[in-house]
N, C-alpha and C. Protein backbone atom coordinates (compact mmCIF):
# COMPACT_ATOMS: atom_id res chain seq x y z
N UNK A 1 3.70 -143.69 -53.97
CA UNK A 1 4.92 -143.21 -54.59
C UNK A 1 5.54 -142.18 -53.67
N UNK A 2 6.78 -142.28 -53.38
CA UNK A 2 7.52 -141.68 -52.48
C UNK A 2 7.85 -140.00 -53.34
N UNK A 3 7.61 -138.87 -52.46
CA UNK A 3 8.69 -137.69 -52.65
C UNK A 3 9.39 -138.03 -54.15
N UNK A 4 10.47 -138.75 -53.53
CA UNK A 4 11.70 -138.62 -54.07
C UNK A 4 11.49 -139.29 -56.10
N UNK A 5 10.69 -140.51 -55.71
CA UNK A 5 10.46 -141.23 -56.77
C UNK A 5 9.32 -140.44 -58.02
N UNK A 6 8.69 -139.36 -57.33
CA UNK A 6 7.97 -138.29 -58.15
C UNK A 6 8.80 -137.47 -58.47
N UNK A 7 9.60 -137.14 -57.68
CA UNK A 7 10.95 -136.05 -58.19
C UNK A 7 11.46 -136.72 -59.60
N UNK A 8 12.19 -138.16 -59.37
CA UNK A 8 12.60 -138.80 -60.02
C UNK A 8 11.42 -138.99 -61.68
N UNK A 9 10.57 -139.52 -61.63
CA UNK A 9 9.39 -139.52 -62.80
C UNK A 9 9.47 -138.47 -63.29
N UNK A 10 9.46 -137.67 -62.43
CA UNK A 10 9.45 -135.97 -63.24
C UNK A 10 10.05 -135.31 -64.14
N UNK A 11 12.05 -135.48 -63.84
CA UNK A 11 12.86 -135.26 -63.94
C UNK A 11 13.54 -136.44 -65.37
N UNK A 12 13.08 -137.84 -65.40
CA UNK A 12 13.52 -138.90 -66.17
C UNK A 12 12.36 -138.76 -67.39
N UNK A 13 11.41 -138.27 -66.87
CA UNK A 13 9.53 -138.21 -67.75
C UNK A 13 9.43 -139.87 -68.31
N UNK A 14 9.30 -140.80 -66.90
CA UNK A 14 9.02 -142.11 -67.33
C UNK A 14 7.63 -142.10 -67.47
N UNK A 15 6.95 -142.82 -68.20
CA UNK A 15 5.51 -142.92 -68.09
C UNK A 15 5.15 -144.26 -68.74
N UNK A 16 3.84 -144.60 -68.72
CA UNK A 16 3.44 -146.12 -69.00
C UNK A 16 4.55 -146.35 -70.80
N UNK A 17 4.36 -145.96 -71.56
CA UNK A 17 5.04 -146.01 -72.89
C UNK A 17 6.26 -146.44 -73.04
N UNK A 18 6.95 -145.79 -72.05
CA UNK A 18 8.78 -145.96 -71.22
C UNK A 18 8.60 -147.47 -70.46
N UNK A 19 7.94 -148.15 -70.30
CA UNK A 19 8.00 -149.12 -69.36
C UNK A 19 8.74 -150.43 -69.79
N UNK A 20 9.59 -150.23 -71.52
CA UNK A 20 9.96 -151.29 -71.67
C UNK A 20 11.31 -151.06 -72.12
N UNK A 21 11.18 -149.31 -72.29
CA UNK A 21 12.91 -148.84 -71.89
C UNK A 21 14.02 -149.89 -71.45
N UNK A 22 14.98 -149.84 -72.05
CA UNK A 22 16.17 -150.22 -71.10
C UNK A 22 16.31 -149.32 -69.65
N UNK A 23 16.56 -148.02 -69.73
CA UNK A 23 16.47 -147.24 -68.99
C UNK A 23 15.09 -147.22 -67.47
N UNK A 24 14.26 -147.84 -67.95
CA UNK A 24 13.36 -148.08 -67.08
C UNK A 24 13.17 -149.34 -66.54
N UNK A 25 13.89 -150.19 -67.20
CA UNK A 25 14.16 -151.52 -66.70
C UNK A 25 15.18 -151.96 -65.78
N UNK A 26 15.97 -150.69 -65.88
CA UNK A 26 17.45 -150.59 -65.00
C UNK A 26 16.52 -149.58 -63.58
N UNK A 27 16.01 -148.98 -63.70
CA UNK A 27 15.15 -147.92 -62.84
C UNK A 27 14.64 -149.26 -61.99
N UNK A 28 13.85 -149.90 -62.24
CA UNK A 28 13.08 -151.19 -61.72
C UNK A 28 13.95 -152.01 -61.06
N UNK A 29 15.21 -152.29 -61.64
CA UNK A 29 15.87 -153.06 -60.85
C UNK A 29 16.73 -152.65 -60.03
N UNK A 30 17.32 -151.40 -59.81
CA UNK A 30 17.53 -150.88 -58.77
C UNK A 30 16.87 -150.17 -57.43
N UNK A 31 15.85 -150.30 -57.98
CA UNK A 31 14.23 -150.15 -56.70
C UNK A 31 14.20 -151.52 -56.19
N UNK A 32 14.39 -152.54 -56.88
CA UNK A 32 14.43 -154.11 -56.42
C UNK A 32 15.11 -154.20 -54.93
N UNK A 33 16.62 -153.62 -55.55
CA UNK A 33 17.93 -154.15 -54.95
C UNK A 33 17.85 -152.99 -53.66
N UNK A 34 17.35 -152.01 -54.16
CA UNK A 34 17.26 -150.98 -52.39
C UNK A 34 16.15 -150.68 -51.74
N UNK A 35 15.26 -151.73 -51.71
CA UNK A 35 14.28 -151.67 -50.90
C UNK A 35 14.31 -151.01 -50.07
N UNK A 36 13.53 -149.65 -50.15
CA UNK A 36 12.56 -148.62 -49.13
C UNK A 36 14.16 -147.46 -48.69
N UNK A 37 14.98 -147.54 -50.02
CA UNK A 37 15.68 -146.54 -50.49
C UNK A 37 16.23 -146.16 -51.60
N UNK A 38 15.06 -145.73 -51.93
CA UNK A 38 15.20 -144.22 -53.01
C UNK A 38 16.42 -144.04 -53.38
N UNK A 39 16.25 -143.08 -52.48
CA UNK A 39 17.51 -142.12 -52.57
C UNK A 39 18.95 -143.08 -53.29
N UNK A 40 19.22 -144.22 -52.57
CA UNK A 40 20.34 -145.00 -53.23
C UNK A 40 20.29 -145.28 -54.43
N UNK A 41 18.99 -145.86 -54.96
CA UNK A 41 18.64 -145.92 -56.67
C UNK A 41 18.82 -144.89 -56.86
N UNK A 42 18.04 -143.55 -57.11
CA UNK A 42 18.42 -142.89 -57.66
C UNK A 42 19.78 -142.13 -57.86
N UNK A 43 20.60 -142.19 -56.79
CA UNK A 43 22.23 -142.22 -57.07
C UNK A 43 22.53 -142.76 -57.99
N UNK A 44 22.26 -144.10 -57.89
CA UNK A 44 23.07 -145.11 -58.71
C UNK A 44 22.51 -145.08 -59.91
N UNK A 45 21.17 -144.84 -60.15
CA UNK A 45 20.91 -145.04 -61.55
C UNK A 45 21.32 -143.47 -62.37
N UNK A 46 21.21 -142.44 -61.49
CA UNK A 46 22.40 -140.93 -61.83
C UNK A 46 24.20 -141.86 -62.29
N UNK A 47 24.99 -142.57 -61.33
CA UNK A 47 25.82 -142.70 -61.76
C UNK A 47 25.79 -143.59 -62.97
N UNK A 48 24.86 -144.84 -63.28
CA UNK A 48 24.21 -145.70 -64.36
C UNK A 48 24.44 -144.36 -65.68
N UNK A 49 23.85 -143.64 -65.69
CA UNK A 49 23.25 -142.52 -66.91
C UNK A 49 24.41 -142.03 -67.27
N UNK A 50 25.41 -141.89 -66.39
CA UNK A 50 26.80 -140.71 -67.08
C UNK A 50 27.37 -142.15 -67.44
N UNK A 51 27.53 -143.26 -66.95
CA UNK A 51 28.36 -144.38 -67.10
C UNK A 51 28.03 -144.32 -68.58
N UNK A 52 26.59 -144.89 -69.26
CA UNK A 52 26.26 -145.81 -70.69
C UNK A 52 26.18 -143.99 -71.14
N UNK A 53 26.36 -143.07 -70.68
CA UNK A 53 26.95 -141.81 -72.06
C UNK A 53 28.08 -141.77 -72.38
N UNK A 54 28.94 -142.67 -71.41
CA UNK A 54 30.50 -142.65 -72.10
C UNK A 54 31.02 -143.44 -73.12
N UNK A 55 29.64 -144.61 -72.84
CA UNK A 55 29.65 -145.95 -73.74
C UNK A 55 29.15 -145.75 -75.16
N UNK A 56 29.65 -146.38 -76.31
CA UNK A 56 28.49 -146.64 -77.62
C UNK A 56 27.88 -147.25 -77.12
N UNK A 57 26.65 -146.73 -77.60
CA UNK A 57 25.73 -147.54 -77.23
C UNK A 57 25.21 -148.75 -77.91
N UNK A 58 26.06 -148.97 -78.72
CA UNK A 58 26.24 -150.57 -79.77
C UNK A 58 26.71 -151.27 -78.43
N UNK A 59 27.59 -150.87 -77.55
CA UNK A 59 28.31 -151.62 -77.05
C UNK A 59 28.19 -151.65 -75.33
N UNK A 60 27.17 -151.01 -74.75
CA UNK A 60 26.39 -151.31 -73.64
C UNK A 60 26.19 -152.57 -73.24
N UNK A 61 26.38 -152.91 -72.07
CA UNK A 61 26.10 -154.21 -71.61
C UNK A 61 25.22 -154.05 -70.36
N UNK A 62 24.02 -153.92 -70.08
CA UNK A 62 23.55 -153.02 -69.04
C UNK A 62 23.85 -153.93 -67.92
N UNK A 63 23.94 -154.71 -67.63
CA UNK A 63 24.52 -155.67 -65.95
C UNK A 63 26.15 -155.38 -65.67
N UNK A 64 26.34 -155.26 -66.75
CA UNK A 64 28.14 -154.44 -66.47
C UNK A 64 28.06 -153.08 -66.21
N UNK A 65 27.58 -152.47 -66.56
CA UNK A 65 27.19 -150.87 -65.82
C UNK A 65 26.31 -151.51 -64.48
N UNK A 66 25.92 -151.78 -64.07
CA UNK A 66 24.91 -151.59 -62.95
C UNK A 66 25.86 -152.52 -62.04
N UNK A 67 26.53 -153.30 -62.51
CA UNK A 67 27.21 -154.10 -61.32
C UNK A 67 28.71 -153.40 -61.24
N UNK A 68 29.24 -152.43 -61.62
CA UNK A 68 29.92 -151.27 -61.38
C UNK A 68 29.44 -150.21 -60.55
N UNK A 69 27.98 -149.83 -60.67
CA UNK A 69 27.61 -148.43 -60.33
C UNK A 69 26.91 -149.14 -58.93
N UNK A 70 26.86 -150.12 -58.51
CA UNK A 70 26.63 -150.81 -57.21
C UNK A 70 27.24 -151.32 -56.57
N UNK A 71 28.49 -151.69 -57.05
CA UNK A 71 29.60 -152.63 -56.12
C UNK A 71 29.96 -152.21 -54.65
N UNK A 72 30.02 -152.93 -54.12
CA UNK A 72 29.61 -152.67 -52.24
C UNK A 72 28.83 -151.47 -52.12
N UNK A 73 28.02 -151.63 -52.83
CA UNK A 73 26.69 -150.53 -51.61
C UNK A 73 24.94 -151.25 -52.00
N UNK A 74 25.03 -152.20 -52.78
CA UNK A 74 24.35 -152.97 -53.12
C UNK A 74 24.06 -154.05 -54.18
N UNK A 75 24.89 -154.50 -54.26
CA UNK A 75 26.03 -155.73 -54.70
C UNK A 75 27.05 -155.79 -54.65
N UNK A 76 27.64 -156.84 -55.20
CA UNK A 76 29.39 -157.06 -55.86
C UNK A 76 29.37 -158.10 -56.45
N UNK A 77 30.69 -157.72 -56.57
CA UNK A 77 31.59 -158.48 -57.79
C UNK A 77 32.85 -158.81 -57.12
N UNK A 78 33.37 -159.85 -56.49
CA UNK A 78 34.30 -160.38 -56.21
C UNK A 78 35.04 -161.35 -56.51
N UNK A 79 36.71 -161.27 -56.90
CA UNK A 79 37.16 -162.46 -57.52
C UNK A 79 36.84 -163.70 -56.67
N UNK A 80 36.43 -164.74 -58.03
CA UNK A 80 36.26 -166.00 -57.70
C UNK A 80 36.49 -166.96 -56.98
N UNK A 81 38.20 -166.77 -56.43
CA UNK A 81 39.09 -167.25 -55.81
C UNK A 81 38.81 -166.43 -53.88
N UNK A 82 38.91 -165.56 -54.04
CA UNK A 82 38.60 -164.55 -52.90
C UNK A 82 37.13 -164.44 -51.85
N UNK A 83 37.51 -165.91 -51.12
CA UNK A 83 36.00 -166.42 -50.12
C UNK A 83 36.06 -165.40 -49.24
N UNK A 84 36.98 -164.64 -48.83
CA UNK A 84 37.27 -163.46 -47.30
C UNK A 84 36.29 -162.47 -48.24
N UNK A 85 36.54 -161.67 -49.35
CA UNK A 85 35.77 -160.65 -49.91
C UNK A 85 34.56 -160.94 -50.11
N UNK A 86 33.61 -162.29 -50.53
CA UNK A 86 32.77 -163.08 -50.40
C UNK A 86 31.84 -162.46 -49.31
N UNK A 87 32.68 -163.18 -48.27
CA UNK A 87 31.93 -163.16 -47.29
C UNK A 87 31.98 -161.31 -46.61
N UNK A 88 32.82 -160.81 -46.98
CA UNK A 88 32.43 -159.57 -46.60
C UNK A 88 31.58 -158.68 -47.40
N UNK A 89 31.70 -158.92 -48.57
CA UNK A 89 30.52 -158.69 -49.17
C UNK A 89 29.00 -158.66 -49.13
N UNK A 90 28.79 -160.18 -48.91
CA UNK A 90 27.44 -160.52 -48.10
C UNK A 90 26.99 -159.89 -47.02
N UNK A 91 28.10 -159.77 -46.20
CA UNK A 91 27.80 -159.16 -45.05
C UNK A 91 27.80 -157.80 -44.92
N UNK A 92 28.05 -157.16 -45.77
CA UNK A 92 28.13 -155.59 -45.81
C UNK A 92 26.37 -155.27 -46.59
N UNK A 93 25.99 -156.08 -47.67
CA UNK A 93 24.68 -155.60 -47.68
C UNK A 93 23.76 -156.37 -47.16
N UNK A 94 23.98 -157.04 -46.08
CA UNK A 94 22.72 -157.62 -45.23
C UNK A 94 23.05 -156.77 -44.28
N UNK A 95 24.26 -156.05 -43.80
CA UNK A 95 24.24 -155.26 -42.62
C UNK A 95 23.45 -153.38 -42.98
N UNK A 96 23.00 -153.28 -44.12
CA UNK A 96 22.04 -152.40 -44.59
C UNK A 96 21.03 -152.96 -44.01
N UNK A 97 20.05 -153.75 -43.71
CA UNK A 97 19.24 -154.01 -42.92
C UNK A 97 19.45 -154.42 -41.82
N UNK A 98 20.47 -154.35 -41.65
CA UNK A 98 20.66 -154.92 -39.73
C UNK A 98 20.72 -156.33 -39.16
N UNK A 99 20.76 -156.98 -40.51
CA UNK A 99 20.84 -158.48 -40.59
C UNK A 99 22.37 -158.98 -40.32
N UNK A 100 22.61 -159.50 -39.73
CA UNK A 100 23.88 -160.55 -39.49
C UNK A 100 23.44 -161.80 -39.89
N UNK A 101 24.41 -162.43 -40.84
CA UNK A 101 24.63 -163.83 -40.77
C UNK A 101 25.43 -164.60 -39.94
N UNK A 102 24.59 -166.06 -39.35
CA UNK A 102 24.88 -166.95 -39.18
C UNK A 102 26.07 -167.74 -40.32
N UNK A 103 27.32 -168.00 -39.93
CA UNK A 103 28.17 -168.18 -41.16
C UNK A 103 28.23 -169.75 -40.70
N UNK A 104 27.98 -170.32 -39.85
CA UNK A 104 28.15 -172.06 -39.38
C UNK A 104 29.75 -171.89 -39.11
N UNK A 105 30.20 -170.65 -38.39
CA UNK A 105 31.74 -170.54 -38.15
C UNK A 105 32.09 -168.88 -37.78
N UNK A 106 33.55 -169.13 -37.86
CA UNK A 106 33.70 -167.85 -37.79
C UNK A 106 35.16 -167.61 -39.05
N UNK A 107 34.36 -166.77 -40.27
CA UNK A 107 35.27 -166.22 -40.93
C UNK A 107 36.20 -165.14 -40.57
N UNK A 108 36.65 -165.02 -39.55
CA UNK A 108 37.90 -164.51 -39.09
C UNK A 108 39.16 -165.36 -38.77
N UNK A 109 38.58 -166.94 -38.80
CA UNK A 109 39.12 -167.61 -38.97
C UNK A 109 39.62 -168.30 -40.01
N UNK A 110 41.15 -168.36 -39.95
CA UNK A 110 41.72 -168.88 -41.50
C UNK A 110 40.82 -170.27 -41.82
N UNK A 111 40.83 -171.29 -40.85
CA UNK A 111 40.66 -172.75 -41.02
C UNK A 111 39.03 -172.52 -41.37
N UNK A 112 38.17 -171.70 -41.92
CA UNK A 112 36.97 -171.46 -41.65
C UNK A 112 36.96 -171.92 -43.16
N UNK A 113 37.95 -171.16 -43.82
CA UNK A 113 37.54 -171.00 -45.17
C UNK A 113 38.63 -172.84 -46.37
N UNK A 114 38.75 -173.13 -45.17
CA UNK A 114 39.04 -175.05 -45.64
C UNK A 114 38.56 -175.87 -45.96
N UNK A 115 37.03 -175.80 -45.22
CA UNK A 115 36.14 -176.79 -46.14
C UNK A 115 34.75 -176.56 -46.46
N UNK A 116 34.87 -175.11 -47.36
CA UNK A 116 34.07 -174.44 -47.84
C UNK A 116 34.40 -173.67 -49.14
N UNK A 117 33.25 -173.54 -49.99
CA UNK A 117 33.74 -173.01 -51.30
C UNK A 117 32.82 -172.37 -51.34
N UNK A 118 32.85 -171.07 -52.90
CA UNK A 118 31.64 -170.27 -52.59
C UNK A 118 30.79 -170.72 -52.70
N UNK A 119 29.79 -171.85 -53.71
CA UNK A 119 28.78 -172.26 -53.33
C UNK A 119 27.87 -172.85 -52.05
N UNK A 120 29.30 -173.26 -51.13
CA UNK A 120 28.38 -173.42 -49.87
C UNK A 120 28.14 -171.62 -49.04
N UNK A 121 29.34 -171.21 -49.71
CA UNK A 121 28.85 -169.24 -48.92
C UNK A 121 27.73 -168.93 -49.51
N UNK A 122 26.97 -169.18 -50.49
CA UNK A 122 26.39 -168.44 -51.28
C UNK A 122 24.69 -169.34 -50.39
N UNK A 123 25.23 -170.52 -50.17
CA UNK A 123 23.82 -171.33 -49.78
C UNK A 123 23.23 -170.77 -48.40
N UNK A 124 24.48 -170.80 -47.48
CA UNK A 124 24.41 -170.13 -46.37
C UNK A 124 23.71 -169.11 -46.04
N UNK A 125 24.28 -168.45 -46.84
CA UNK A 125 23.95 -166.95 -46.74
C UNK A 125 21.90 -166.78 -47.39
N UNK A 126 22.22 -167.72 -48.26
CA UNK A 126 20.50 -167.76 -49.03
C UNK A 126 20.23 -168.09 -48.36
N UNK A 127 19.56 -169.55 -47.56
CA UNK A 127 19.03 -170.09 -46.07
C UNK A 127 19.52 -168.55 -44.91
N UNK A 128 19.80 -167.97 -44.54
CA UNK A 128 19.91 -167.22 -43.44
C UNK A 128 19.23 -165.90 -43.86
N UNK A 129 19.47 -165.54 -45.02
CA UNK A 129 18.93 -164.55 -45.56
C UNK A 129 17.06 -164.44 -45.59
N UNK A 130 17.14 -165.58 -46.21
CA UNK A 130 15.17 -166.24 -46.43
C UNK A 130 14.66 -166.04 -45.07
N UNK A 131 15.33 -166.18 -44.23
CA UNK A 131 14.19 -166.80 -43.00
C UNK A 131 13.99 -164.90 -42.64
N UNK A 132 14.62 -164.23 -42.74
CA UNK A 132 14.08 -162.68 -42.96
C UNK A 132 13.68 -161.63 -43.50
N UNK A 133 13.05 -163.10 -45.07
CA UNK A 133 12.48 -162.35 -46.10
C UNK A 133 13.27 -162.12 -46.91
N UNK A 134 14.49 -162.12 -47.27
CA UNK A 134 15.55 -161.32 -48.06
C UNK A 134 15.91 -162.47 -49.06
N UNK A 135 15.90 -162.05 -50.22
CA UNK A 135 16.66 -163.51 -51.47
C UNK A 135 17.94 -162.56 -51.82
N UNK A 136 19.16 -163.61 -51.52
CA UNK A 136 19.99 -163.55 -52.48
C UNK A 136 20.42 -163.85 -53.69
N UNK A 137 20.46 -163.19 -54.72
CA UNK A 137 20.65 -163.61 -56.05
C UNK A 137 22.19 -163.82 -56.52
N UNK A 138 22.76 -164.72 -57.43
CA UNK A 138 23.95 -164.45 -57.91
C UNK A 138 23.93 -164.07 -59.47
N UNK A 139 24.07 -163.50 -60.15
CA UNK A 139 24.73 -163.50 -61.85
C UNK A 139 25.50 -163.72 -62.77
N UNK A 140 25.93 -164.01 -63.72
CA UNK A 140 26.92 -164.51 -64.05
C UNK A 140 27.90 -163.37 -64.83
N UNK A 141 28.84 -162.96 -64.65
CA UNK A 141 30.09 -162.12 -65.35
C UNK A 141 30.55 -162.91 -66.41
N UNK A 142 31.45 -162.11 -66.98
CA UNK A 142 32.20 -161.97 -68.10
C UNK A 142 33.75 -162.60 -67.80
N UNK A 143 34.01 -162.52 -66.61
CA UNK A 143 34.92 -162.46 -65.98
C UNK A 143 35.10 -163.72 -65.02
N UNK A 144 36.08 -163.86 -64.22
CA UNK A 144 35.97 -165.04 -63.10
C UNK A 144 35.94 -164.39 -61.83
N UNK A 145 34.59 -164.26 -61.60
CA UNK A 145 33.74 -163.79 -60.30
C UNK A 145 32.91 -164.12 -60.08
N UNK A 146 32.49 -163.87 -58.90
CA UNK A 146 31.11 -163.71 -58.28
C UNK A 146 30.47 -162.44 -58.07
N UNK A 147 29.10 -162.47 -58.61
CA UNK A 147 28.10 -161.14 -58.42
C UNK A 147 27.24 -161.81 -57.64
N UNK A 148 26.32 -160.70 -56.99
CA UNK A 148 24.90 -160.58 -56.71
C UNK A 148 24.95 -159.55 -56.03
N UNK A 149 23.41 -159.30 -55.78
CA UNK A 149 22.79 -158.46 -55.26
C UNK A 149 21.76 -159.30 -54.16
N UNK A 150 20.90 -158.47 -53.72
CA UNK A 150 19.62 -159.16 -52.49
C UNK A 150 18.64 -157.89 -52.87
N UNK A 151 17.59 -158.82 -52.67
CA UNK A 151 15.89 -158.48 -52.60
C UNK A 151 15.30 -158.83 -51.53
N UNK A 152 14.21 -158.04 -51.57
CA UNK A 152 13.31 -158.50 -50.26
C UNK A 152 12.35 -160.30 -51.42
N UNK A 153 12.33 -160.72 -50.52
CA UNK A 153 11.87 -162.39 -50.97
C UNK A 153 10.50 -162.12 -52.17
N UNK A 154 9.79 -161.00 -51.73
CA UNK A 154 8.42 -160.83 -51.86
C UNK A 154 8.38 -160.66 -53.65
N UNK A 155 9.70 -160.11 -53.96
CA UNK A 155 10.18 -159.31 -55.24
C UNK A 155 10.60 -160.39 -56.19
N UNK A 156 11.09 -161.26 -55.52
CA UNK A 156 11.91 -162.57 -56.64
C UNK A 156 10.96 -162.73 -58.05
N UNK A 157 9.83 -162.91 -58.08
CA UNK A 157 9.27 -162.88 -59.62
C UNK A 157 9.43 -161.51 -60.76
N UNK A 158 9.37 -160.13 -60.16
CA UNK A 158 9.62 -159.09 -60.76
C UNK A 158 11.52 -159.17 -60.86
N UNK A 159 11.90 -159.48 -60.30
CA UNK A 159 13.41 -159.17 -60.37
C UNK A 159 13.61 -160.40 -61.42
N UNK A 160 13.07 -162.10 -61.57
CA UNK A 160 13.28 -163.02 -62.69
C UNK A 160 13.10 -161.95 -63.93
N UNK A 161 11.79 -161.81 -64.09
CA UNK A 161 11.59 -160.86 -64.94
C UNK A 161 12.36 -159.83 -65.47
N UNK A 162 12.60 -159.01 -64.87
CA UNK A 162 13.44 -157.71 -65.40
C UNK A 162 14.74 -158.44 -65.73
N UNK A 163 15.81 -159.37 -64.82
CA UNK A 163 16.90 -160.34 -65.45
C UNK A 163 16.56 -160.76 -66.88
N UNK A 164 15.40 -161.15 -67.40
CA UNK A 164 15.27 -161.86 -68.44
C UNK A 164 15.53 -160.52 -69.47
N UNK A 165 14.52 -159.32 -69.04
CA UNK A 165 14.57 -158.72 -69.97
C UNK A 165 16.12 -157.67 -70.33
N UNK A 166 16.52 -157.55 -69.51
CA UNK A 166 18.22 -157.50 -69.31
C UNK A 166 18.89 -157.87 -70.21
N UNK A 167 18.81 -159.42 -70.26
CA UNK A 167 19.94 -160.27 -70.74
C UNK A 167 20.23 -160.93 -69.40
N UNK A 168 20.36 -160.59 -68.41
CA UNK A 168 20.93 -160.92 -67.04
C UNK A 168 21.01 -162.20 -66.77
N UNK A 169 21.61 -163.27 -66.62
CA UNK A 169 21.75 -164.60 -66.30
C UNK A 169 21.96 -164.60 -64.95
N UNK A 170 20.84 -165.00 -64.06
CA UNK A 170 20.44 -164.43 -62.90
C UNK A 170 20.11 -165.81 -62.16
N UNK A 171 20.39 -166.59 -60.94
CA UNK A 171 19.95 -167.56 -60.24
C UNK A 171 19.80 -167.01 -58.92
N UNK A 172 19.04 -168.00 -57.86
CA UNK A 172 19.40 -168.07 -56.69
C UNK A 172 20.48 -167.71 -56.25
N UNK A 173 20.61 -167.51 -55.29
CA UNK A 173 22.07 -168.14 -54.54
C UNK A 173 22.13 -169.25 -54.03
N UNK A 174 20.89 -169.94 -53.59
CA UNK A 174 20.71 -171.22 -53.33
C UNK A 174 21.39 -172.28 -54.53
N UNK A 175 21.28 -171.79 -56.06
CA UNK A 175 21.49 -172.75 -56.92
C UNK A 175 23.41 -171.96 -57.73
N UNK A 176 24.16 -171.55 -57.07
CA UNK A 176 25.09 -171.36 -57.25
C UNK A 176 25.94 -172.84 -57.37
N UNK A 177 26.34 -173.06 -58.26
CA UNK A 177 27.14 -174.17 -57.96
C UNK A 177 29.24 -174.32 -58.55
């Protein structure tokens, strides 16, 4: 357990009893999504906490807070229609690890985005992502978008998990269609 994440226990007083919390289930899945940084979860799950105090809490939707209190710094949410934000998206949190994708092109190019839709961005990016350990996930909104986030590969059964217990309607990115 890191410094920061004892700071954090300390300060939240999670303990085995708390483990089925909403609040600790959102804790879990933002440790998922920032692998071997702290510090960013705990931001985000600080901005998470003032977010659902503004909310009734009849009326919490916890993947709509968390895919707000993460949008480009470790997920997004981009309109549906919008393959350029897509792909910069992807590429802004694989470039947190230093990862570049292979795009089979170059999206700086208009004609790039002609005979491609997001499900082939989303496949791409899953195949390029895997081979360095990393799963991309997508979710499903409320809205007409695209979400996800990325995990290290190793995590994909704890992250099914915590989705389920969410509510979270959570796939691959491989199975985006």
């Amino acid at each position: 357990m890191s410094h920061d994440e004892d700071d954090f226990d300390n300060e939240y007083d999670f303990d085995e009893a708390d483990d089925d919390s909403v609040e600790s289930q959102v804790w879990q899945l933002l440790r998922l999504i920032n692998p071997g940084d702290d510090d960013m979860a705990l931001q985000q799950f600080a901005d998470y906490r003032e977010a659902v105090a503004e909310i009734d809490p009849e009326d919490v939707v916890p993947v709509e807070v968390i895919g707000r209190v993460i949008d480009w710094r470790s997920g997004f949410i981009v309109d549906e229609h919008d393959l350029r934000s897509l792909v910069q998206a992807i590429n802004e949190l694989a470039s947190r690890w230093n990862l570049l994708i292979d795009w089979n092109g170059d999206p700086d190019d208009d004609e790039f985005f002609d005979d491609i839709d997001a499900a082939g961005l989303f496949g791409i990016a899953y195949d390029r992502l895997a081979e360095f350990g990393y799963t991309l996930w997508a979710w499903e909104t409320e809205s007409e978008s695209h979400a996800g986030w990325m995990t290290l590969t190793r995590d994909n059964e704890p992250m099914r998990e915590l989705a389920t217990m969410l509510g979270v309607n959570l796939r691959l990115g491989s199975e985006v269609s």
